[in-house]
PDB file of N, CA and C in Angstrom:
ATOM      1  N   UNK A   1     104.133 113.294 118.518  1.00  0.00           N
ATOM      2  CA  UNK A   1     103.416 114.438 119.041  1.00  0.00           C
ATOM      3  C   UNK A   1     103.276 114.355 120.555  1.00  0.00           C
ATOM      4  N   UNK A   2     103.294 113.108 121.390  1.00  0.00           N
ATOM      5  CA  UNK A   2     103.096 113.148 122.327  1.00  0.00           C
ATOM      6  C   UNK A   2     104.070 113.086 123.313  1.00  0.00           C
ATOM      7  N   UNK A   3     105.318 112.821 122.456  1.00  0.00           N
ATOM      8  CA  UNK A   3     106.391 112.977 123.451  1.00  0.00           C
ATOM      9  C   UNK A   3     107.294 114.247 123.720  1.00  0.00           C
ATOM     10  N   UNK A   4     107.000 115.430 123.193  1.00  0.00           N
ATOM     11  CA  UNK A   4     106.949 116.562 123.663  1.00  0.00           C
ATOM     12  C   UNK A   4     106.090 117.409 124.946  1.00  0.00           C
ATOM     13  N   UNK A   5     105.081 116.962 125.013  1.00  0.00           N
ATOM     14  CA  UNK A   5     103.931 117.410 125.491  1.00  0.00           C
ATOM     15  C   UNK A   5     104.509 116.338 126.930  1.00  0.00           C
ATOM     16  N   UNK A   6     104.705 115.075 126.893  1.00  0.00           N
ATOM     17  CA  UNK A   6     105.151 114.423 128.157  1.00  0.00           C
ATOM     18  C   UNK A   6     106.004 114.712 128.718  1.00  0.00           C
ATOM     19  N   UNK A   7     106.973 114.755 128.044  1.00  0.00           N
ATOM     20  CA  UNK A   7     108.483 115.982 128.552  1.00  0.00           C
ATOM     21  C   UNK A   7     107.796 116.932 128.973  1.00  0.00           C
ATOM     22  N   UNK A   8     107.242 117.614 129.188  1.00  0.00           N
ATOM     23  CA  UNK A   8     107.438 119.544 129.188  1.00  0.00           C
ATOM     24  C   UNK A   8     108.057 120.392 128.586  1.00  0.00           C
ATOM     25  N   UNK A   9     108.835 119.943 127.506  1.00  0.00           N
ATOM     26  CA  UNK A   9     109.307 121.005 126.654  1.00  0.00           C
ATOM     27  C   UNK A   9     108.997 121.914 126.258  1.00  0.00           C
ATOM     28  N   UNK A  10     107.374 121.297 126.000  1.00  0.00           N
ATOM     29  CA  UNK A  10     106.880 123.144 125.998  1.00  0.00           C
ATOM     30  C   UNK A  10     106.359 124.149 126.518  1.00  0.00           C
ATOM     31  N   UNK A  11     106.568 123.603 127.872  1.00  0.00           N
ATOM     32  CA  UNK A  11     106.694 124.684 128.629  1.00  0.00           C
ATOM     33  C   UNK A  11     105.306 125.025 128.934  1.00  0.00           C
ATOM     34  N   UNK A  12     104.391 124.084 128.641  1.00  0.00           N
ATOM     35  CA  UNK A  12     102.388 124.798 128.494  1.00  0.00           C
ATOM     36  C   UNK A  12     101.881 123.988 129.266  1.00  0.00           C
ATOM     37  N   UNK A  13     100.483 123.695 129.679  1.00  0.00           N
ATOM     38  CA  UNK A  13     100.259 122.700 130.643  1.00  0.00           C
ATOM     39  C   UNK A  13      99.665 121.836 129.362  1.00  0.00           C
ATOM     40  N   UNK A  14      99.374 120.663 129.606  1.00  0.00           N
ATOM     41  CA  UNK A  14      99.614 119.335 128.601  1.00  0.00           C
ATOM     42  C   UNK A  14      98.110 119.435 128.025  1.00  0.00           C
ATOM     43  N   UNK A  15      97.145 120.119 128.359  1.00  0.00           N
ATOM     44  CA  UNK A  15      95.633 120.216 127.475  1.00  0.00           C
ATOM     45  C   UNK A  15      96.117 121.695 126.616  1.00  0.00           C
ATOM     46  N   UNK A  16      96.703 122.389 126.596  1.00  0.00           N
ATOM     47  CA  UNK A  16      97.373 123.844 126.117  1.00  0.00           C
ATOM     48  C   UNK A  16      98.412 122.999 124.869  1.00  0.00           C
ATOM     49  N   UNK A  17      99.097 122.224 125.401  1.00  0.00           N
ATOM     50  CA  UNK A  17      99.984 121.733 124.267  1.00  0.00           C
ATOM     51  C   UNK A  17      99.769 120.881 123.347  1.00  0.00           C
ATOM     52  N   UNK A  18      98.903 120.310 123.860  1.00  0.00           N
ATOM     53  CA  UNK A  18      98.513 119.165 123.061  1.00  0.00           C
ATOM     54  C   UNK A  18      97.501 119.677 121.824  1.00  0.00           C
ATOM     55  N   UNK A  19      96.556 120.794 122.551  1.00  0.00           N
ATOM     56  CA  UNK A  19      95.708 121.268 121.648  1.00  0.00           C
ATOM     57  C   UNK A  19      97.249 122.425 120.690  1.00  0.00           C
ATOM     58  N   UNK A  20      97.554 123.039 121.134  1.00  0.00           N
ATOM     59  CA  UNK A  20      98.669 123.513 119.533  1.00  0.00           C
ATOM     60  C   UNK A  20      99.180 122.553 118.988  1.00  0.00           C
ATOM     61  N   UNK A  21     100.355 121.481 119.688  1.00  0.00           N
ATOM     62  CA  UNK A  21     100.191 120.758 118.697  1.00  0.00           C
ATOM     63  C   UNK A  21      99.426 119.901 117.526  1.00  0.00           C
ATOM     64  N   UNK A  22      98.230 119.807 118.164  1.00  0.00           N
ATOM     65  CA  UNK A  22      97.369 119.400 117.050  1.00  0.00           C
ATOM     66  C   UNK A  22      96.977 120.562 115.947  1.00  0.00           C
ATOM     67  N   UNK A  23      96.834 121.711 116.534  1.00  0.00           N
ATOM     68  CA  UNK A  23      96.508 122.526 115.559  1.00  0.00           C
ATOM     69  C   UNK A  23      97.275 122.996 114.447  1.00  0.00           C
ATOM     70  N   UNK A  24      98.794 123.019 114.899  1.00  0.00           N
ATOM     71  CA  UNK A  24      99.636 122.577 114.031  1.00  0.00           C
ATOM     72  C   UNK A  24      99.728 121.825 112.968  1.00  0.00           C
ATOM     73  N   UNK A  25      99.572 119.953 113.752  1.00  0.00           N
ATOM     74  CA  UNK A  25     100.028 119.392 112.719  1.00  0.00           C
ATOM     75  C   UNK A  25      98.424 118.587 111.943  1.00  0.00           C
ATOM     76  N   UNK A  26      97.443 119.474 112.122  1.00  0.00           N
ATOM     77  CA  UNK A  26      96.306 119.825 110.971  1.00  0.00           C
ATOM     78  C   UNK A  26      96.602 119.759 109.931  1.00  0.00           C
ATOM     79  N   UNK A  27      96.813 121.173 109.465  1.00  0.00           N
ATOM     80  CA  UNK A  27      97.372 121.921 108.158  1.00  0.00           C
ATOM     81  C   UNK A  27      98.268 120.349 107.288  1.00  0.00           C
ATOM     82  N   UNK A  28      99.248 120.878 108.472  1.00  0.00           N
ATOM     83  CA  UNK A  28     100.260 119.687 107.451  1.00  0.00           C
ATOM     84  C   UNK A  28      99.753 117.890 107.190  1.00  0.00           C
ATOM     85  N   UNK A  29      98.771 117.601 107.814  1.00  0.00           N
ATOM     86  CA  UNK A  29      97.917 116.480 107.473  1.00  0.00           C
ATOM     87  C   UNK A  29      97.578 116.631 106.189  1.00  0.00           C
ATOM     88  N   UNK A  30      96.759 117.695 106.552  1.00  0.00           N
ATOM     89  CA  UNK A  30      95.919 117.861 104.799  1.00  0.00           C
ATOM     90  C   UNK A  30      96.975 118.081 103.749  1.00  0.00           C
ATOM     91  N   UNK A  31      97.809 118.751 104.015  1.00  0.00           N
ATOM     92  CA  UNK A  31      98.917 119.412 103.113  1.00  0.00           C
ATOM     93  C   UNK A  31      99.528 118.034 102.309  1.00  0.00           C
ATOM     94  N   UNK A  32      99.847 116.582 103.428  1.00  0.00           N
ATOM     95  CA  UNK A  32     100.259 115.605 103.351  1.00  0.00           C
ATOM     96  C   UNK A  32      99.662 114.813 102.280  1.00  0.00           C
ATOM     97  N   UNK A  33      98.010 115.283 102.527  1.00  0.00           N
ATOM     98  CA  UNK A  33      96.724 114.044 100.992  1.00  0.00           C
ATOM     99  C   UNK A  33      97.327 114.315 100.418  1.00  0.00           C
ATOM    100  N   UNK A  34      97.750 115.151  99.383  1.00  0.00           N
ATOM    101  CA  UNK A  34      98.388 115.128  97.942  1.00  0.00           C
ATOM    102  C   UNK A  34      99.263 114.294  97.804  1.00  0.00           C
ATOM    103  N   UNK A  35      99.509 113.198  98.924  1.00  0.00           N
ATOM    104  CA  UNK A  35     100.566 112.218  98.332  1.00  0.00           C
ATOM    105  C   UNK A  35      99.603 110.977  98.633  1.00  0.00           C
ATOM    106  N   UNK A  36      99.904 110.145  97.837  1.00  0.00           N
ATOM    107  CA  UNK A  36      99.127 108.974  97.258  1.00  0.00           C
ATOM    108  C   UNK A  36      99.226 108.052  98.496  1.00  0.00           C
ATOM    109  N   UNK A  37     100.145 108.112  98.958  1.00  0.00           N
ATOM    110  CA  UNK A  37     100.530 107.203 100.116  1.00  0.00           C
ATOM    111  C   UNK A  37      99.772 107.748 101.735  1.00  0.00           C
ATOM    112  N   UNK A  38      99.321 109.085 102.048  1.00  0.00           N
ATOM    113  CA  UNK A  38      98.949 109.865 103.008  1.00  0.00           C
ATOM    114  C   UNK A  38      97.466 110.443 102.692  1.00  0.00           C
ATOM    115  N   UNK A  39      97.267 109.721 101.538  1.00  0.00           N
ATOM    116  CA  UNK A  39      95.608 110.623 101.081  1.00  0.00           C
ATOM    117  C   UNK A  39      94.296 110.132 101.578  1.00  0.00           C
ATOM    118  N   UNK A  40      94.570 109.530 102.408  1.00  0.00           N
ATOM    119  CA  UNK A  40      93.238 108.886 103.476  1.00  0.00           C
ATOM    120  C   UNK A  40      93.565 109.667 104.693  1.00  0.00           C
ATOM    121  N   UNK A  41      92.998 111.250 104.699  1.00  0.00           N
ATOM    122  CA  UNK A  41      93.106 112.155 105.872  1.00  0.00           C
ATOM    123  C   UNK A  41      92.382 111.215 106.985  1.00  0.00           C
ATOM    124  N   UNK A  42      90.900 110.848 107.087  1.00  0.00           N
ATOM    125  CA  UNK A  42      90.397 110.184 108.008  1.00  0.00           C
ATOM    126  C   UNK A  42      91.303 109.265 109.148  1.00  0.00           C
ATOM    127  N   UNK A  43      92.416 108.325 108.131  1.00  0.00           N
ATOM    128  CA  UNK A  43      92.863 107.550 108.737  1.00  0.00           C
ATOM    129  C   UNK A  43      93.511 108.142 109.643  1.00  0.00           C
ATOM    130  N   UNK A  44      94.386 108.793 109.082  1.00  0.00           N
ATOM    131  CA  UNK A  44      95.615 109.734 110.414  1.00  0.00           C
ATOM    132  C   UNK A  44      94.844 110.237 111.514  1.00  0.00           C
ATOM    133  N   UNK A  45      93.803 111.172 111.018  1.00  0.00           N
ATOM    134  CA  UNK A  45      92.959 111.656 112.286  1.00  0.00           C
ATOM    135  C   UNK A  45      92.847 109.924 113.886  1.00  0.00           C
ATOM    136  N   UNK A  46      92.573 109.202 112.679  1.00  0.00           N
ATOM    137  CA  UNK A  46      91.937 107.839 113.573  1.00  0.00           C
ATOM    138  C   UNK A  46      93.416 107.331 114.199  1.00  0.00           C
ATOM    139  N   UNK A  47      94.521 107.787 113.614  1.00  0.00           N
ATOM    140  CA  UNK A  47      96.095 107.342 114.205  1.00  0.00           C
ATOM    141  C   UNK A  47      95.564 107.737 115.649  1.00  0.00           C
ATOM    142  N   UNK A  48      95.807 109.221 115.342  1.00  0.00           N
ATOM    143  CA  UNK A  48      95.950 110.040 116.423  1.00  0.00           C
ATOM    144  C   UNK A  48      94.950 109.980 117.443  1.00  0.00           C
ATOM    145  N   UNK A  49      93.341 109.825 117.223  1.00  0.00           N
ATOM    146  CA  UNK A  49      92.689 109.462 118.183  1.00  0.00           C
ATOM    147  C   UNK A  49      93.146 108.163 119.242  1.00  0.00           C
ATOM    148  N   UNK A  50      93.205 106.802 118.228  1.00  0.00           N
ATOM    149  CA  UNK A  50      93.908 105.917 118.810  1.00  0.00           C
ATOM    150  C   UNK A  50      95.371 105.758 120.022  1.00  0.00           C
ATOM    151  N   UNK A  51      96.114 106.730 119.287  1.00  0.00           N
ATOM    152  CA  UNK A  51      97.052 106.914 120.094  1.00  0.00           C
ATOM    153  C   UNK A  51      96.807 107.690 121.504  1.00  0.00           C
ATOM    154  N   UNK A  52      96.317 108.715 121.068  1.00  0.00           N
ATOM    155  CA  UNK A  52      96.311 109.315 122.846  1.00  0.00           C
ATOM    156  C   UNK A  52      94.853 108.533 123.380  1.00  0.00           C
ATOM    157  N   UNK A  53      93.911 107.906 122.831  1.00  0.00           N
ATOM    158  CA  UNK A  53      93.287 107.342 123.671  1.00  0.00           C
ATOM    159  C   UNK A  53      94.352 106.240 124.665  1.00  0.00           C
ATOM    160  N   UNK A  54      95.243 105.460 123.651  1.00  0.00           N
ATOM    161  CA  UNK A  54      95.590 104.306 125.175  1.00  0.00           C
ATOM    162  C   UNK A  54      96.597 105.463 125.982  1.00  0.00           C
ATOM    163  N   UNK A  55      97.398 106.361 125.259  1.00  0.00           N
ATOM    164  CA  UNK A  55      98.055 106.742 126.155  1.00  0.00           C
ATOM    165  C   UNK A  55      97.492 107.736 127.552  1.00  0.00           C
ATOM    166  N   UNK A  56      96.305 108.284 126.988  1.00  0.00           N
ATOM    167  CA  UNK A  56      95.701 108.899 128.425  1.00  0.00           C
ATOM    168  C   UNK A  56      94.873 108.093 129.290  1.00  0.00           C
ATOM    169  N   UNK A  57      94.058 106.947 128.473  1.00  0.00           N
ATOM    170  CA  UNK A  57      93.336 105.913 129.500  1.00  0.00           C
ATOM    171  C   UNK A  57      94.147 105.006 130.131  1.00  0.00           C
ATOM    172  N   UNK A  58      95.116 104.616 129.861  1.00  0.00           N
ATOM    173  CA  UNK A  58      95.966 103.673 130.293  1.00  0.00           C
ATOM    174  C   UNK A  58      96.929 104.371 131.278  1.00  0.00           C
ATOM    175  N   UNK A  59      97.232 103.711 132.131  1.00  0.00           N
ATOM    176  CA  UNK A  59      97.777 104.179 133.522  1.00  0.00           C
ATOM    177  C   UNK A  59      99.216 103.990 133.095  1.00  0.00           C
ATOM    178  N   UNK A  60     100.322 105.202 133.593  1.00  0.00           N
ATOM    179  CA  UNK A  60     101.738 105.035 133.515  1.00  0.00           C
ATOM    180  C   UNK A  60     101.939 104.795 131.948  1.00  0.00           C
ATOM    181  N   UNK A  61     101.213 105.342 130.448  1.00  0.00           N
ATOM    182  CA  UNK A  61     101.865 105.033 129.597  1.00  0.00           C
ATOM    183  C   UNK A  61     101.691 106.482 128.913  1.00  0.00           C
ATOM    184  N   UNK A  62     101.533 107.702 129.627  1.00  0.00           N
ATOM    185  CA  UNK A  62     101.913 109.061 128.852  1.00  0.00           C
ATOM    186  C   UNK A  62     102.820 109.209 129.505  1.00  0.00           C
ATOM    187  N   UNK A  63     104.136 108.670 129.518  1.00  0.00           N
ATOM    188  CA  UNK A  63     106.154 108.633 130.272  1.00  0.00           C
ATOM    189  C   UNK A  63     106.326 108.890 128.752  1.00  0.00           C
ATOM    190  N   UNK A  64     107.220 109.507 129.065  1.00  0.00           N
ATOM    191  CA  UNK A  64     108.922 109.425 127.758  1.00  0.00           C
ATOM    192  C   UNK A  64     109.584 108.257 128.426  1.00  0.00           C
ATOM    193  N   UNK A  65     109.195 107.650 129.155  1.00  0.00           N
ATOM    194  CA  UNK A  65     110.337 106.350 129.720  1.00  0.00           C
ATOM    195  C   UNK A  65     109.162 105.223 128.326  1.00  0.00           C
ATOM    196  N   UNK A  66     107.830 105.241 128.859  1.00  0.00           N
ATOM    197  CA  UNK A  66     107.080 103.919 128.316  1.00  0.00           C
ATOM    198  C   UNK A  66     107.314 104.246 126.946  1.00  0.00           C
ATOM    199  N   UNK A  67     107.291 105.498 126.162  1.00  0.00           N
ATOM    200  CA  UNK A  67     107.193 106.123 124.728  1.00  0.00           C
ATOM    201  C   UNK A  67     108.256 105.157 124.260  1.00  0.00           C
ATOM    202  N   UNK A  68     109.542 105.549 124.718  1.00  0.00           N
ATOM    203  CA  UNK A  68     110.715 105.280 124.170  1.00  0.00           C
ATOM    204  C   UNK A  68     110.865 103.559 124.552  1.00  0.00           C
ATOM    205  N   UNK A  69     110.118 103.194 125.030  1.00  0.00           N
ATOM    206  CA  UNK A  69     110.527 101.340 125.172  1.00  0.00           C
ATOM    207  C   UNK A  69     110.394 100.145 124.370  1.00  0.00           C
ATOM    208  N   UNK A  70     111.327  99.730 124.254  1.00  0.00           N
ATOM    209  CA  UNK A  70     110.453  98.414 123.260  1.00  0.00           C
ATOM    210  C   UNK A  70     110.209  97.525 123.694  1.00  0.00           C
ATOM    211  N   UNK A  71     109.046  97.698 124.553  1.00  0.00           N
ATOM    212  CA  UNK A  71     107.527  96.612 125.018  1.00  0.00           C
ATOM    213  C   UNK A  71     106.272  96.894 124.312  1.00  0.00           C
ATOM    214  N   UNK A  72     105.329  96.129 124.926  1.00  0.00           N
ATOM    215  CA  UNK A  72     103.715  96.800 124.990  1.00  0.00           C
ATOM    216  C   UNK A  72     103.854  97.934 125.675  1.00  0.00           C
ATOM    217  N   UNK A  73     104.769  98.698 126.331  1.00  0.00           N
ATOM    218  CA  UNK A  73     104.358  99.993 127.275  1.00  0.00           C
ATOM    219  C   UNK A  73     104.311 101.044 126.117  1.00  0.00           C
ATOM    220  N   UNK A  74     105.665 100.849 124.593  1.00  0.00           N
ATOM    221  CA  UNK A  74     105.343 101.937 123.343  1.00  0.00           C
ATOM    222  C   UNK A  74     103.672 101.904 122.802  1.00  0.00           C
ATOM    223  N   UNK A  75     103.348 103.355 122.707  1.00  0.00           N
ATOM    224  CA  UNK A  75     102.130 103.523 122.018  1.00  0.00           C
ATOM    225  C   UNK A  75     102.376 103.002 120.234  1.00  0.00           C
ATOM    226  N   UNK A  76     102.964 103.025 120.053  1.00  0.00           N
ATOM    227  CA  UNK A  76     103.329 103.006 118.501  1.00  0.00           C
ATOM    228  C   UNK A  76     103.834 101.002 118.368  1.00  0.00           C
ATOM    229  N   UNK A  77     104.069 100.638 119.255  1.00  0.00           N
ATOM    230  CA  UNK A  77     103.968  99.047 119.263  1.00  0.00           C
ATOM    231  C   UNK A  77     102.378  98.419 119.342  1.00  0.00           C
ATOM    232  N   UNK A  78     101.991  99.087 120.160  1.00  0.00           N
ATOM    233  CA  UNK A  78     100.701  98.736 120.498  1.00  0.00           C
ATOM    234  C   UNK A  78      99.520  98.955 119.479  1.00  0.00           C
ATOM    235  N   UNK A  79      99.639 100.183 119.211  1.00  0.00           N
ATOM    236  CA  UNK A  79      98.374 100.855 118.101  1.00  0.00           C
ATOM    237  C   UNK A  79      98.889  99.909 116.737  1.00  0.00           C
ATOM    238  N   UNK A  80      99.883 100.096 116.746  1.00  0.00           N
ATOM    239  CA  UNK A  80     100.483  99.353 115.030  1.00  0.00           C
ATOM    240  C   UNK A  80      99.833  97.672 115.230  1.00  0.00           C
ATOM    241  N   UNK A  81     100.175  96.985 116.324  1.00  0.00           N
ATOM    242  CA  UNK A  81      99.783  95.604 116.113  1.00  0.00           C
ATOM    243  C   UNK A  81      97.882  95.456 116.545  1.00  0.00           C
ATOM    244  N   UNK A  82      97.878  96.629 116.921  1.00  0.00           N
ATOM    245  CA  UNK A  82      96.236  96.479 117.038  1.00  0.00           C
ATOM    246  C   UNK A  82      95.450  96.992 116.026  1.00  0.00           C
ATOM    247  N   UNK A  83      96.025  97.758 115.424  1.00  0.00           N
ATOM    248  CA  UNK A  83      95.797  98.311 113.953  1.00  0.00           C
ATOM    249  C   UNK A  83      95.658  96.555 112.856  1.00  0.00           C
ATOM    250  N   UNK A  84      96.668  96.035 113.032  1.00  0.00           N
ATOM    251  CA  UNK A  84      97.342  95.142 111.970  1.00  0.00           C
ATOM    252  C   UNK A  84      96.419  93.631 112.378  1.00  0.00           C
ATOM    253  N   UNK A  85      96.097  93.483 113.664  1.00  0.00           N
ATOM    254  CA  UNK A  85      95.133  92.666 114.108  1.00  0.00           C
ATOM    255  C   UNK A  85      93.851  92.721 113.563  1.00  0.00           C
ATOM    256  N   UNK A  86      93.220  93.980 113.471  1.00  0.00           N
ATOM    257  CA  UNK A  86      91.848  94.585 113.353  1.00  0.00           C
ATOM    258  C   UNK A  86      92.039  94.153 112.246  1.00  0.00           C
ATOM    259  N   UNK A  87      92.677  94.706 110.990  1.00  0.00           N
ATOM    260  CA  UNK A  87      92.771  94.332 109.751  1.00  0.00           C
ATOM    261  C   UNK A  87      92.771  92.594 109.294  1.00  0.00           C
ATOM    262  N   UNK A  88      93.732  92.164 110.121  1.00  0.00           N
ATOM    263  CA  UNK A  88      93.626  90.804 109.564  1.00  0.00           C
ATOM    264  C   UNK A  88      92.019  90.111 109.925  1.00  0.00           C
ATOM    265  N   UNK A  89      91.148  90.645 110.887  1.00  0.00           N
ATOM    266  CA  UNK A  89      90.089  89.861 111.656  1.00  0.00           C
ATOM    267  C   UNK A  89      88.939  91.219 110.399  1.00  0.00           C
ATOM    268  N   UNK A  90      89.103  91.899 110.114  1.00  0.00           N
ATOM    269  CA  UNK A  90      88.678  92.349 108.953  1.00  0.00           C
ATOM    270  C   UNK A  90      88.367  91.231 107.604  1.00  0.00           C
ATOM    271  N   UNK A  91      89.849  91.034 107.444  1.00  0.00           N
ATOM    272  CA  UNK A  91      89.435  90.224 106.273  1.00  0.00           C
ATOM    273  C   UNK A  91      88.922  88.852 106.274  1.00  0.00           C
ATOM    274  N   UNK A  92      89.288  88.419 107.558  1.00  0.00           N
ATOM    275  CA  UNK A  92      88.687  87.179 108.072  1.00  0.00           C
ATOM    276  C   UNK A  92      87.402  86.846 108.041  1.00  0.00           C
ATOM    277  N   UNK A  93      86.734  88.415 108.619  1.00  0.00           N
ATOM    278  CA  UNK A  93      85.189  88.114 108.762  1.00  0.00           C
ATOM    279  C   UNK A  93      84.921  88.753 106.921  1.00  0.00           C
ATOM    280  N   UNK A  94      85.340  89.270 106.086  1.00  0.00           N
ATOM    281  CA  UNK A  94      85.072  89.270 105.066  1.00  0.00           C
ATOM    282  C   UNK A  94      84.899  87.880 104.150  1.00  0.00           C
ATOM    283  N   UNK A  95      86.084  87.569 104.864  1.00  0.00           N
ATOM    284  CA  UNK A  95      86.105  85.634 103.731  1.00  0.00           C
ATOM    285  C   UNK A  95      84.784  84.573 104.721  1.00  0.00           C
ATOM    286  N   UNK A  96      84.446  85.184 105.669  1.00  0.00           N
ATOM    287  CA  UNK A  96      83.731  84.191 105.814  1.00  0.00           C
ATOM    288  C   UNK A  96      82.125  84.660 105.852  1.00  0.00           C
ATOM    289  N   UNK A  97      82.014  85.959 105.468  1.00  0.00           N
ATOM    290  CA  UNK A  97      80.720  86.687 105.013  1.00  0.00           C
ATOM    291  C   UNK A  97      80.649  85.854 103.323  1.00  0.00           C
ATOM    292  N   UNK A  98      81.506  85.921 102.933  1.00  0.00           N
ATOM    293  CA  UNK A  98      81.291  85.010 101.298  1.00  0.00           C
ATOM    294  C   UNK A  98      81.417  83.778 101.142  1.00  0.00           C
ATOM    295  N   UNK A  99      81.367  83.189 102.610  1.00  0.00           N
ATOM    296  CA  UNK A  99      81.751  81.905 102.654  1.00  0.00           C
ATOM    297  C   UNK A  99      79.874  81.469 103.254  1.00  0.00           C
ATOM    298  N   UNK A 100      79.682  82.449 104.208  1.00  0.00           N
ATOM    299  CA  UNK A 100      78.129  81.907 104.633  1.00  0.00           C
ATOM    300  C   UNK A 100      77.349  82.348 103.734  1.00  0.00           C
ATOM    301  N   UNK A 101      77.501  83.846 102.682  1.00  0.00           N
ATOM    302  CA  UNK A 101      77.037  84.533 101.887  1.00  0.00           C
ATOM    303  C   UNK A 101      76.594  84.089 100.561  1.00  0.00           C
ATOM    304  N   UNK A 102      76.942  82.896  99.852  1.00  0.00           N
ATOM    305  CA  UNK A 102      77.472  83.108  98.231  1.00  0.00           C
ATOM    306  C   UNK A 102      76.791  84.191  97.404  1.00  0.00           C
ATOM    307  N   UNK A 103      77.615  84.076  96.390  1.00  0.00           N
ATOM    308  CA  UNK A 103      77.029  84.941  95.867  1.00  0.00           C
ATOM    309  C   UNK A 103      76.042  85.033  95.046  1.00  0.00           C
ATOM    310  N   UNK A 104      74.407  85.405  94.905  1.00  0.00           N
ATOM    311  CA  UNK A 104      73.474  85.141  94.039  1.00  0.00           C
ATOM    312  C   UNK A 104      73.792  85.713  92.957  1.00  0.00           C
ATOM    313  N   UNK A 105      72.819  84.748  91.435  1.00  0.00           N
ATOM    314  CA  UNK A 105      72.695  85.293  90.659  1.00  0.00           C
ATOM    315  C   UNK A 105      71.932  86.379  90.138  1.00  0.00           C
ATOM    316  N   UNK A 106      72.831  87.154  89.163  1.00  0.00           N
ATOM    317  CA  UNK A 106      71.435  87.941  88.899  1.00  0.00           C
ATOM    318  C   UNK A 106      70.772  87.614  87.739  1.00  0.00           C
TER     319      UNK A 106
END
């Protein structure tokens, strides 16, 4: 979604495009839950927040040069292993909530 809007392809100024494209690809989010694999709408919303947050706070990484790279400069390298980090330090602090936790009887 965002590498249209960095190009200029569409021709709109980039708060104009960005907001159609999102309004766009709404619909087809939701349209998407009905599949078992896409039915956590929340999450995608949280893709997409994630994503244009580093790419607009972060300096020099809304390019079609950084988009298309395979460094830390791709948004989609970055969000995916910070995504996949969070998760593992997720379950980490889960095993060790039952580790300081046990579990009482009832």
């Amino acid at each position: 979604m965002a590498y249209p809007i960095a190009t200029g392809i569409t021709g709109l100024s980039i708060p104009i495009a960005a907001g159609g494209l999102i309004a766009i690809a709404t619909p087809i989010i939701i349209l998407a839950s009905k599949l078992d694999l896409l039915s956590v709408v929340p999450a995608t919303f949280y893709g997409f927040a994630s994503s244009f947050a580093f790419l607009v706070q972060t300096p020099g990484k809304f390019d079609p040069i950084a988009m298309t790279s395979s460094s830390l400069d791709n948004v989609l390298i970055v969000v995916t292993l910070s995504s996949i980090v969070g998760a593992l330090l997720g379950v980490a602090h889960s095993g060790l909530a039952g580790i300081l936790m046990p579990k009482q009887k009832a």
